[in-house]
Protein backbone atom coordinates (compact mmCIF):
# COMPACT_ATOMS: atom_id res chain seq x y z
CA UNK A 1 -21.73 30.96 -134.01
CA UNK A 2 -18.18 29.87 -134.90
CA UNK A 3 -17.51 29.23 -131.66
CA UNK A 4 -20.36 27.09 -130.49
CA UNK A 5 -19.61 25.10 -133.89
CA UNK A 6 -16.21 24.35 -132.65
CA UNK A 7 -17.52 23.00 -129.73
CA UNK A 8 -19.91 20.90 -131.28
CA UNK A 9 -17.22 19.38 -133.23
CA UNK A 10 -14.90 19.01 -130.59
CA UNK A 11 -17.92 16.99 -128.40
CA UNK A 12 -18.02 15.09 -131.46
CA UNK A 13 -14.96 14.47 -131.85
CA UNK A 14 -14.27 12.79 -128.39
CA UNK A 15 -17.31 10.71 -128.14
CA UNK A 16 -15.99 8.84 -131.26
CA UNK A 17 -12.56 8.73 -129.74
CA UNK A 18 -14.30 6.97 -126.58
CA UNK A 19 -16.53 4.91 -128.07
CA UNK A 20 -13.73 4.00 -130.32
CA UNK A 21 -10.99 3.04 -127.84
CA UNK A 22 -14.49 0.85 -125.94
CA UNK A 23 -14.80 -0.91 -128.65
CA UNK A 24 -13.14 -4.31 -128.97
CA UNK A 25 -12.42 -5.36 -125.45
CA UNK A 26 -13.73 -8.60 -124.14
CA UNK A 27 -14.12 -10.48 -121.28
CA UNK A 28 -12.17 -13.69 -121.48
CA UNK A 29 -14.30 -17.08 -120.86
CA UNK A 30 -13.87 -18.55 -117.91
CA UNK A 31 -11.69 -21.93 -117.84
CA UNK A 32 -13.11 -25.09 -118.05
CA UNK A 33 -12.36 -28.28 -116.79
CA UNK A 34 -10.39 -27.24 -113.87
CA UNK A 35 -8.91 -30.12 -111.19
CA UNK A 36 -6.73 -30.39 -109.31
CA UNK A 37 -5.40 -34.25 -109.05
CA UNK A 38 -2.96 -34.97 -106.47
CA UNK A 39 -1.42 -31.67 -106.02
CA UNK A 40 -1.29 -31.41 -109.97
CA UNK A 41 -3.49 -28.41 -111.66
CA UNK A 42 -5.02 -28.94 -114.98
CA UNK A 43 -7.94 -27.30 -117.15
CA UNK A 44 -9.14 -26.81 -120.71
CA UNK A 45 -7.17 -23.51 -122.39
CA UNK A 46 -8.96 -20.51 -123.04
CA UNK A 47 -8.41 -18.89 -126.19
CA UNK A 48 -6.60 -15.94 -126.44
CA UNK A 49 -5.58 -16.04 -122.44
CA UNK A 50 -2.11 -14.38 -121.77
CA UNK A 51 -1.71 -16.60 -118.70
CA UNK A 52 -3.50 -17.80 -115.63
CA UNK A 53 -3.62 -16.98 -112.23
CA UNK A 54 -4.86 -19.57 -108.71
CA UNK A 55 -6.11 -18.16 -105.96
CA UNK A 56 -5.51 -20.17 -102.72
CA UNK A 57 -7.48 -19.91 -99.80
CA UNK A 58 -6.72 -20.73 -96.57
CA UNK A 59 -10.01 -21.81 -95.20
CA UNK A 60 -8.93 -21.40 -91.26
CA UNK A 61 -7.19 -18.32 -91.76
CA UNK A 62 -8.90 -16.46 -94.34
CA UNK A 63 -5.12 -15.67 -95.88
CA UNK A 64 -5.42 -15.51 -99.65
CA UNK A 65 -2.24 -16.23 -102.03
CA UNK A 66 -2.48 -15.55 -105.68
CA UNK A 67 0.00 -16.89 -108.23
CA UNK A 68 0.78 -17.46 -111.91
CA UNK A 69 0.67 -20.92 -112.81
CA UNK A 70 0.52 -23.16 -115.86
CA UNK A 71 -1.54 -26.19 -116.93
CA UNK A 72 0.35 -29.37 -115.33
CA UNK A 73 1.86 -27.18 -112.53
CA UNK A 74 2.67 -29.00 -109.00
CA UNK A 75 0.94 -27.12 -106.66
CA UNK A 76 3.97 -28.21 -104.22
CA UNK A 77 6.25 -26.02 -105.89
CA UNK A 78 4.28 -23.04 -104.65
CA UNK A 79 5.07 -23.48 -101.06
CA UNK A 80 1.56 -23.52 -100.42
CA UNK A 81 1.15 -24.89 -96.52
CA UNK A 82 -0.63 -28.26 -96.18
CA UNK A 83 -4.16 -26.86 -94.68
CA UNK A 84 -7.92 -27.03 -95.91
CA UNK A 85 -7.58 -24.30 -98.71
CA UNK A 86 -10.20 -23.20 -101.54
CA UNK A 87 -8.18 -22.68 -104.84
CA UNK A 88 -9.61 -20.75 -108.18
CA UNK A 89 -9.08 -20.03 -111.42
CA UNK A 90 -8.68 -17.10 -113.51
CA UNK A 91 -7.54 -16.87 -117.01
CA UNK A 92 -5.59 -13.22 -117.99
CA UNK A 93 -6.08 -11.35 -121.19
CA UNK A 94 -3.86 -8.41 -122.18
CA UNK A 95 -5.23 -5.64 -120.56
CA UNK A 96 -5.60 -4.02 -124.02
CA UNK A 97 -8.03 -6.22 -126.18
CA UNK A 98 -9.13 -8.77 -123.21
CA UNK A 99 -9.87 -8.79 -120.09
CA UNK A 100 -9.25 -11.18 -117.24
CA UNK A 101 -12.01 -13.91 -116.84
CA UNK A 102 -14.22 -14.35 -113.72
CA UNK A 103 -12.68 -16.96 -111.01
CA UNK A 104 -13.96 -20.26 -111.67
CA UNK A 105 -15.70 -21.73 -108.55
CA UNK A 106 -13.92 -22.90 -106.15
CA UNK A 107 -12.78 -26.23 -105.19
C-alpha cells in the first residue's frame, strides 16, 4: 500500500513539474510591415523579439542563406549575390519564454 502511494505521488509530482515548465511559452507574432526598399530591410518590431533572422532564397538554385539582421540593414553588406532571390522574415524569442515566429511570406 505504501508503495503504490509513493508512486502515486511521484506521478503526481512530475505531471505538475511538466505542465509547469509548459506553461508560459509563446509563440512570437509574426513581423509586420516587412520591405525591402532598394536593398534596405525594414518592418514593424515585434514585442519581446530577441532578434531577427532573413532567409534568402536563391530562386535558380534553390541555395538558402539565413542571417541575423536588424531593421535598416543593407542587404549589400551580406554578400548576398545579385540573382532573383525570395527573402523572409522571422522574429527570435529566447528559447526559454518565446519562441521564434513563423517566416513571414515571402517577397
Amino acid at each position: 500500500m505504501l508503495k503504490n502511494n509513493c508512486i502515486a505521488l511521484l506521478t503526481v509530482f512530475l505531471l505538475i513539474l511538466f505542465i509547469t515548465a509548459c506553461q508560459g511559452r509563446q509563440t512570437l507574432s509574426i513581423p509586420e510591415n516587412f520591405k525591402v526598399e532598394g536593398s534596405i530591410i525594414t518592418w514593424t518590431d515585434v514585442k519581446n523579439a530577441a532578434k531577427y533572422r532573413i532567409e534568402i532564397e536563391n530562386i535558380d538554385t534553390g541555395i538558402i542563406q539565413k542571417r541575423i539582421v536588424a531593421c535598416g540593414d543593407d542587404l549589400n553588406n551580406y554578400n548576398i549575390t545579385p540573382v532573383n532571390y525570395h527573402i523572409r522574415l522571422q522574429a527570435i524569442g529566447t528559447g526559454k519564454k518565446w519562441l521564434d515566429s513563423p517566416f513571414t511570406e515571402a517577397l
